[in-house]
Protein backbone atom coordinates (compact mmCIF):
# COMPACT_ATOMS: atom_id res chain seq x y z
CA UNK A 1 -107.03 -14.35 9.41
CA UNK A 2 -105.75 -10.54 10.64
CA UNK A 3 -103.34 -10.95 13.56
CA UNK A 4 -104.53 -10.77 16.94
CA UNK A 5 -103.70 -7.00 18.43
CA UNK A 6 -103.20 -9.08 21.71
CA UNK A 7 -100.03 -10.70 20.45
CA UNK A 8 -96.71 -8.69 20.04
CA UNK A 9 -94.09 -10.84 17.65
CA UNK A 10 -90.83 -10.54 18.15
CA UNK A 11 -89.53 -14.18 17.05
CA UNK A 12 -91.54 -16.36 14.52
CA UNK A 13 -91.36 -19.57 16.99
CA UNK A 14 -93.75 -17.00 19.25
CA UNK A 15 -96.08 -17.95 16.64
CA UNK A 16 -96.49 -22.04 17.77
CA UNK A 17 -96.87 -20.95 21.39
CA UNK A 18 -100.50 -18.63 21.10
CA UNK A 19 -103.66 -19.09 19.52
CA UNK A 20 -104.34 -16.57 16.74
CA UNK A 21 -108.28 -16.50 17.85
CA UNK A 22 -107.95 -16.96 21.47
CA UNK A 23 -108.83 -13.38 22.96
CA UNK A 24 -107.72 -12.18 26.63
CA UNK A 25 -110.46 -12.13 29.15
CA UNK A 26 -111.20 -10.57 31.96
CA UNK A 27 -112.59 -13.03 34.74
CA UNK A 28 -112.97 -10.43 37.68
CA UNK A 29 -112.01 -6.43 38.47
CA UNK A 30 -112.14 -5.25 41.87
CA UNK A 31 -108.71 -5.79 43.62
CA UNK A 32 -106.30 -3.95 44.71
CA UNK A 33 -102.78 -5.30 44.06
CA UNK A 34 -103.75 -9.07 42.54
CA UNK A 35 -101.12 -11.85 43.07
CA UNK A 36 -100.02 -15.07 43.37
CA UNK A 37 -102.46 -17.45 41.07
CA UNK A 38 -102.43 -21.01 41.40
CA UNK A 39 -104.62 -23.50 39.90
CA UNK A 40 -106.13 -26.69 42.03
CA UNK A 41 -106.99 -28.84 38.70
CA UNK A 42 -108.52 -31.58 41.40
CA UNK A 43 -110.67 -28.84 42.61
CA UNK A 44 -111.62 -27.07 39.68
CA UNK A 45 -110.89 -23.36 40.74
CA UNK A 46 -108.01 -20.34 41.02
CA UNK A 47 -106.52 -19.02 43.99
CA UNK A 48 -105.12 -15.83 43.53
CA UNK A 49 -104.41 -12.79 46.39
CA UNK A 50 -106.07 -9.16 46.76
CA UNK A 51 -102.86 -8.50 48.93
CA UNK A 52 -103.78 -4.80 50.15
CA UNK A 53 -106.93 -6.13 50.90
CA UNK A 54 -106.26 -8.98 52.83
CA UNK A 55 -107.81 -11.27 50.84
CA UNK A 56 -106.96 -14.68 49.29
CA UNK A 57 -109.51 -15.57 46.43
CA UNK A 58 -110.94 -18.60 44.60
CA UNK A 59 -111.78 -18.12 40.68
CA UNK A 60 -114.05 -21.08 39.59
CA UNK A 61 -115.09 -21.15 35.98
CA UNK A 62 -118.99 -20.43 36.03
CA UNK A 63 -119.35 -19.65 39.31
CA UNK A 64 -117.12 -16.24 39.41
CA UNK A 65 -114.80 -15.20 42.55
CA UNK A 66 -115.84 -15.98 46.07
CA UNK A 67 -112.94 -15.04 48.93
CA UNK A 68 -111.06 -17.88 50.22
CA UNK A 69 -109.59 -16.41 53.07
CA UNK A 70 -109.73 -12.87 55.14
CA UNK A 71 -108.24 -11.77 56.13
CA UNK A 72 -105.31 -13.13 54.51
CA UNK A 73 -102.28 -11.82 56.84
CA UNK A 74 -101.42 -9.95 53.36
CA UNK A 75 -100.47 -13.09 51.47
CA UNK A 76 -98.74 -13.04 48.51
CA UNK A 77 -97.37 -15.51 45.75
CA UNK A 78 -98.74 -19.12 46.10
CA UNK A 79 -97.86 -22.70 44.67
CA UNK A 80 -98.52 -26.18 45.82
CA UNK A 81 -96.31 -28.89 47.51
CA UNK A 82 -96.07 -32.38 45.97
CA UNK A 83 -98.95 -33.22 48.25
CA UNK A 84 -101.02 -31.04 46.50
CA UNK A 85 -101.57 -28.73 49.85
CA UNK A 86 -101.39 -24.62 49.32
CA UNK A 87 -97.94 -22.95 50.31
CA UNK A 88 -98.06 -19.36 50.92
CA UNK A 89 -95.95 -16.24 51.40
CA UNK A 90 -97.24 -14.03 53.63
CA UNK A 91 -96.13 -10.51 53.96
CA UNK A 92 -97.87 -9.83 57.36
CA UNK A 93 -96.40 -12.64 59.50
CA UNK A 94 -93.43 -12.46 57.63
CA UNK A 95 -93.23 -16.46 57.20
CA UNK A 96 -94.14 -18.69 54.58
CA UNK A 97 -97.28 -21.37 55.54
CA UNK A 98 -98.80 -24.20 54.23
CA UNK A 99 -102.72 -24.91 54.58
CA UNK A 100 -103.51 -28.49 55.62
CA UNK A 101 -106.29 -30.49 54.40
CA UNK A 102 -108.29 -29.82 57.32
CA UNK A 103 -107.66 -25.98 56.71
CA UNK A 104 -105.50 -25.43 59.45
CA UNK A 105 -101.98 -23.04 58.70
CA UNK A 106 -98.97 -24.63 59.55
CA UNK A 107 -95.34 -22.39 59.52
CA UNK A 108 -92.18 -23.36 57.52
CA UNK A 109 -90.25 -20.33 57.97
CA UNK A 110 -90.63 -17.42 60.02
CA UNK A 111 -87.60 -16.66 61.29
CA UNK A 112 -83.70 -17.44 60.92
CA UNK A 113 -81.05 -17.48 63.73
CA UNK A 114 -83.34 -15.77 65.70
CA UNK A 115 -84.04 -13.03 63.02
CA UNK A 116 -87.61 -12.36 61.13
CA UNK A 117 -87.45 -12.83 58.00
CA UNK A 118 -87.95 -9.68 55.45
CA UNK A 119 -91.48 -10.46 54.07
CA UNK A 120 -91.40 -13.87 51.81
CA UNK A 121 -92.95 -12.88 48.73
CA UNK A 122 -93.01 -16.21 45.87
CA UNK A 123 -92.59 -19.82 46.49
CA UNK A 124 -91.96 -22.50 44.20
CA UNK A 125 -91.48 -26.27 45.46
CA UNK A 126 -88.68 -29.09 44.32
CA UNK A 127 -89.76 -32.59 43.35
CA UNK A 128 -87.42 -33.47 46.47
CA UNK A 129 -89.76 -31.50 48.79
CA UNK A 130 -87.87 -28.39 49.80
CA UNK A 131 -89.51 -25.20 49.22
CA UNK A 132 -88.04 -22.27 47.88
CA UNK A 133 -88.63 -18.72 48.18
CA UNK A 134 -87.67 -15.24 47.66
CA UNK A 135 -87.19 -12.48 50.36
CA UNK A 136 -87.53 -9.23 49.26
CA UNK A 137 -88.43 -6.05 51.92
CA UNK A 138 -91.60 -4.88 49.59
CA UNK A 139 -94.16 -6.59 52.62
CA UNK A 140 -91.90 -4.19 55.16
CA UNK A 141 -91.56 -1.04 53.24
CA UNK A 142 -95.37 0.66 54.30
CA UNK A 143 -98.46 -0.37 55.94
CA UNK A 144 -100.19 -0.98 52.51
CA UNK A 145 -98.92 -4.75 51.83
CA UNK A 146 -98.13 -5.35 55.02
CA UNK A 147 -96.73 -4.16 58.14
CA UNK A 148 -93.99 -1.01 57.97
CA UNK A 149 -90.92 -2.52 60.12
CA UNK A 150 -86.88 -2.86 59.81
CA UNK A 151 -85.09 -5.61 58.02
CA UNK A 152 -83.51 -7.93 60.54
CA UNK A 153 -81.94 -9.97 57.96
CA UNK A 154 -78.40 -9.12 56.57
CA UNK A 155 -79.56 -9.71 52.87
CA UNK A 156 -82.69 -10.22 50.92
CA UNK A 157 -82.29 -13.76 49.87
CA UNK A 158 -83.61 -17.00 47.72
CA UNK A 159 -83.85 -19.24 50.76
CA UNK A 160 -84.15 -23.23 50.97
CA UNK A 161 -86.64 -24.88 53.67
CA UNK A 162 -85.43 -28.64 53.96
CA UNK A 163 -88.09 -31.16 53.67
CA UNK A 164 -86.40 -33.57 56.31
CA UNK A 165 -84.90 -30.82 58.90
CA UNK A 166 -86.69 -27.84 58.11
CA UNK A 167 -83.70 -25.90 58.26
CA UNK A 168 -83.21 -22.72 56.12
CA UNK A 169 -80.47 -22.14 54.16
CA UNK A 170 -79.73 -19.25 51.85
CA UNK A 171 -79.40 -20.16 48.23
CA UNK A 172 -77.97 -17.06 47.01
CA UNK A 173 -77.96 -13.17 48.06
CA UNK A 174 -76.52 -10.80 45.28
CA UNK A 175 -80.04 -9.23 44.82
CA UNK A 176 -81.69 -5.80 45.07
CA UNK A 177 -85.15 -7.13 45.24
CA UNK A 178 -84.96 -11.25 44.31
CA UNK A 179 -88.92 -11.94 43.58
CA UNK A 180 -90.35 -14.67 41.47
CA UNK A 181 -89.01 -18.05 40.94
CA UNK A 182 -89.58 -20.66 38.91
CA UNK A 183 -87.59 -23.98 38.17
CA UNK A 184 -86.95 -25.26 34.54
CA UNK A 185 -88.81 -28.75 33.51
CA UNK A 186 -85.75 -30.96 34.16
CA UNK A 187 -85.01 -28.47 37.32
CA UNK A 188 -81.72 -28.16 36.09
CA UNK A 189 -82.24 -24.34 36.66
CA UNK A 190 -83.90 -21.83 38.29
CA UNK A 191 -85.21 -18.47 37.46
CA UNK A 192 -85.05 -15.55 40.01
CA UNK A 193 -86.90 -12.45 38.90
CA UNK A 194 -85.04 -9.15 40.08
CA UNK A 195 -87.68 -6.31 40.41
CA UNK A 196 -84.97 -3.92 42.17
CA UNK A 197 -85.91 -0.86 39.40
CA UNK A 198 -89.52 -1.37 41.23
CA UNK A 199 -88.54 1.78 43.84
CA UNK A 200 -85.22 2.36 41.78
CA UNK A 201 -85.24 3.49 38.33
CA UNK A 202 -81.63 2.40 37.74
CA UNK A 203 -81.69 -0.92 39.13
CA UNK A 204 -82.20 -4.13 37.62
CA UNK A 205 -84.94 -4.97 35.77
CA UNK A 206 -83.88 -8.66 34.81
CA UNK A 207 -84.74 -12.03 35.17
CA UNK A 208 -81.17 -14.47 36.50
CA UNK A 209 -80.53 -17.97 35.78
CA UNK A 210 -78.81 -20.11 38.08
CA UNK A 211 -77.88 -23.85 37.64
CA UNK A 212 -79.41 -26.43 40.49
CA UNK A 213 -76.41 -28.34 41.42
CA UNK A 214 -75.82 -31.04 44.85
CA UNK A 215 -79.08 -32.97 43.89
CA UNK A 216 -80.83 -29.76 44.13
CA UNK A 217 -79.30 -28.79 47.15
CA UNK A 218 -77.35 -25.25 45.99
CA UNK A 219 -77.31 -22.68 43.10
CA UNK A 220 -73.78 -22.20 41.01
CA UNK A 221 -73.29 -19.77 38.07
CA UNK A 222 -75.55 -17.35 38.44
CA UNK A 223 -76.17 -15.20 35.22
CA UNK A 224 -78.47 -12.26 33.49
CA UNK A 225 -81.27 -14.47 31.46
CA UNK A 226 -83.04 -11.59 30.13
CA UNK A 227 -83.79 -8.27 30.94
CA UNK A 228 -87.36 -6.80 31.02
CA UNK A 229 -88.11 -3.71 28.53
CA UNK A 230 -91.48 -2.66 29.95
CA UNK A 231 -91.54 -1.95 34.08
CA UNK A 232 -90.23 -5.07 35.79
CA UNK A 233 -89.94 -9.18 35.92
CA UNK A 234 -92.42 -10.13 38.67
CA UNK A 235 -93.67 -13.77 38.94
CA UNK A 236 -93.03 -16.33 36.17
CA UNK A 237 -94.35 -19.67 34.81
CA UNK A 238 -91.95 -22.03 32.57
CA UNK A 239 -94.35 -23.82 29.52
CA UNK A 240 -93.45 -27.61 28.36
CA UNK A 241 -90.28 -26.74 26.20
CA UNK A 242 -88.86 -24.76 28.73
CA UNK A 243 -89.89 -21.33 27.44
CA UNK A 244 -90.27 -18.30 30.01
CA UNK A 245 -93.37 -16.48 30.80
CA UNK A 246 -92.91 -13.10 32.78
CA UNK A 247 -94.82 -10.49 34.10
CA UNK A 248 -94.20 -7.03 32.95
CA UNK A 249 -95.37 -3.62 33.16
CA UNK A 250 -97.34 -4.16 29.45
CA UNK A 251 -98.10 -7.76 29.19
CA UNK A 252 -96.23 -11.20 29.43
CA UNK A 253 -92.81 -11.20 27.85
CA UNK A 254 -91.77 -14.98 26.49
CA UNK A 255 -88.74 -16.12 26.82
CA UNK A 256 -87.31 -18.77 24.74
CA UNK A 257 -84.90 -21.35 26.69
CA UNK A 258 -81.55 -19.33 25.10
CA UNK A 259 -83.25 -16.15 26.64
CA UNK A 260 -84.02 -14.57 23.32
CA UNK A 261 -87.91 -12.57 23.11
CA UNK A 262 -90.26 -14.41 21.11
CA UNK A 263 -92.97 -12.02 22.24
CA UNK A 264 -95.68 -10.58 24.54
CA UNK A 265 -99.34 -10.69 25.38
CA UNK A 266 -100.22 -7.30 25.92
CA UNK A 267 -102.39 -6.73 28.73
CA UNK A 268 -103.94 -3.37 29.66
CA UNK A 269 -102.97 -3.24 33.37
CA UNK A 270 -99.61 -3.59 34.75
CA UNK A 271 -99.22 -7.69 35.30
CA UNK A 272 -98.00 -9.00 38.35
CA UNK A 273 -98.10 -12.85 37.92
CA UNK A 274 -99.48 -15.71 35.81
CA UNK A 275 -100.13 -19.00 36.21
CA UNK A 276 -100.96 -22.16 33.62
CA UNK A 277 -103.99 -23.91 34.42
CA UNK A 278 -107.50 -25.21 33.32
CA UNK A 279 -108.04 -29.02 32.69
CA UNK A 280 -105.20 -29.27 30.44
CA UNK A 281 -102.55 -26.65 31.50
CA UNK A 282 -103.02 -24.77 28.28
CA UNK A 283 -105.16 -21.79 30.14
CA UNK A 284 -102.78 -19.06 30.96
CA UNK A 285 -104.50 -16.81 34.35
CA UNK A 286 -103.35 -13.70 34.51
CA UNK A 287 -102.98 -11.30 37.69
CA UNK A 288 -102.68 -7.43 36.67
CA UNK A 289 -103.00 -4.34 39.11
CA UNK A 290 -107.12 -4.57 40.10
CA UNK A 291 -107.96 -7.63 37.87
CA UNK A 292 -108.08 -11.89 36.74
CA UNK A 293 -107.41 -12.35 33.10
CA UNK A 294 -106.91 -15.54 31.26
CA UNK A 295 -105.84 -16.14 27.82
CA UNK A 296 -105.75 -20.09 25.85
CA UNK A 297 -102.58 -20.90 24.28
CA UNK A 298 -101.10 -23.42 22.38
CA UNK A 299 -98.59 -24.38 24.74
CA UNK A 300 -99.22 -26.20 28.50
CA UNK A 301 -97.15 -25.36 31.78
CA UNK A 302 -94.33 -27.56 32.73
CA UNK A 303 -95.39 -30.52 34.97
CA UNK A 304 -92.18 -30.89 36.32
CA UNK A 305 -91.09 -34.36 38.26
């Protein structure tokens, strides 16, 4: 069987994580800027944001894309706690919230010694509870994801919510634009996305790696992981064996633990974010510019502990 023109090789191993005859498909075209997926495998369906348009949607396999929630307060990157309950960035309130079973929004973090926060743009969540998140200024920059305004915090920051205090701490700071995270399987690390070369050419364009040290309770060692050839690392997913999925400007770059390329999925539209999903974690949902794509690989996303 021909290759697939979908896959870009750059490392044989890329070859055990795809499926030569699994094609990329487009789900839904309509958005704006698409966002944030996450998959509810006890419900059956996709959440994923329209963020210019205000919009959180739900992707359910058969019965298309409905809209979740609108307006949306121009939410952004999504995950779910270890209660299985929605956690969202939202640019417009400039907090991060959590939806409760009864559908009411609850705030974690708006605010920090008094001071907004810069717009809270991906969230991940540690088995111990706390919630991480990144806070870049895009949400602040213009009225089109969000409302124009000033920072009011001294640095844009990956920021800790305790689970027992709610207090916020900041993880680390040495970032132009810190935007998606993701922890490792064993959560012995964490991935922050850099997506500074966004509004500045010469900026980074790389993905760190930090070490998860105090129980989960701080970053140390803070290094380059890879750097992105095509446009910029948005939001990531980490598979089963600890490989790295990224968003970029042509496709999804993968990222072997050591941080060499194994390869890409080339996507059409410039991708934003991705998320593993489907009954058995092996569906890879895409989020690109105006549309949902998914892709079946031969891999699953990391269920971490």
């Amino acid at each position: 069987m021909a290759d697939n023109p979908v896959y870009e090789i750059h490392d044989p191993r890329f070859r055990d994580l795809f499926v030569i005859s699994a094609e990329l498909e487009e789900l839904y075209s309509g958005c704006r800027w698409a966002e944030g997926p996450v998959w509810f495998d006890d419900a059956g369906h996709l959440l994923f944001s329209d963020i210019p348009n205000q919009r959180i949607l739900r992707w359910v396999e058969g019965g298309g894309v409905s809209v979740f929630r609108s307006p949306s307060n121009f939410a952004n990157g999504h995950t779910r706690d270890r209660q299985g309950r929605l956690v969202s960035c939202e640019h417009g309130g400039r907090r991060v919230t959590r939806t409760e079973v009864d559908g009411t929004i609850t705030v974690l973090a708006d605010r920090h010694d008094g001071k907004r926060l810069n717009s809270p743009n991906d969230v991940v969540v540690h088995s111990d509870g706390s919630v991480w998140f990144s806070d870049p200024s895009y949400g602040i920059m213009s009225d089109y994801e969000g409302y124009k305004a000033d920072e009011e915090q001294e640095s844009r920051s990956i920021w800790r919510l305790d689970p027992g205090t709610g207090s916020l701490s900041v993880m680390a700071s040495d970032f132009l634009q810190p935007n998606g995270l993701a922890f490792s399987p064993d959560e012995r690390r964490l991935y922050v996305a850099d997506s500074g070369a966004s509004h500045a050419p010469e900026a980074p364009r790389h993905i760190l790696v930090f070490d998860v040290a105090e129980g989960g309770r701080s970053l140390s060692k803070g290094r380059v992981f890879a750097t992105i050839d095509k446009g910029v690392p948005d939001g990531m997913r980490v598979d089963m064996a600890g490989n790295v999925w990224s968003s970029a400007a042509d496709g999804v770059h993968c990222f072997a633990p050591d941080g060499t390329l194994l390869g890409k999925i080339l996507v059409p539209q410039v991708v934003s974010n991705l998320a593993f999903g489907g009954p058995r974690r092996n569906r890879l949902f895409i989020t690109a510019t105006k549309s949902l794509y998914s892709i079946y690989t031969a891999t699953t996303g990391a269920q971490r502990p």
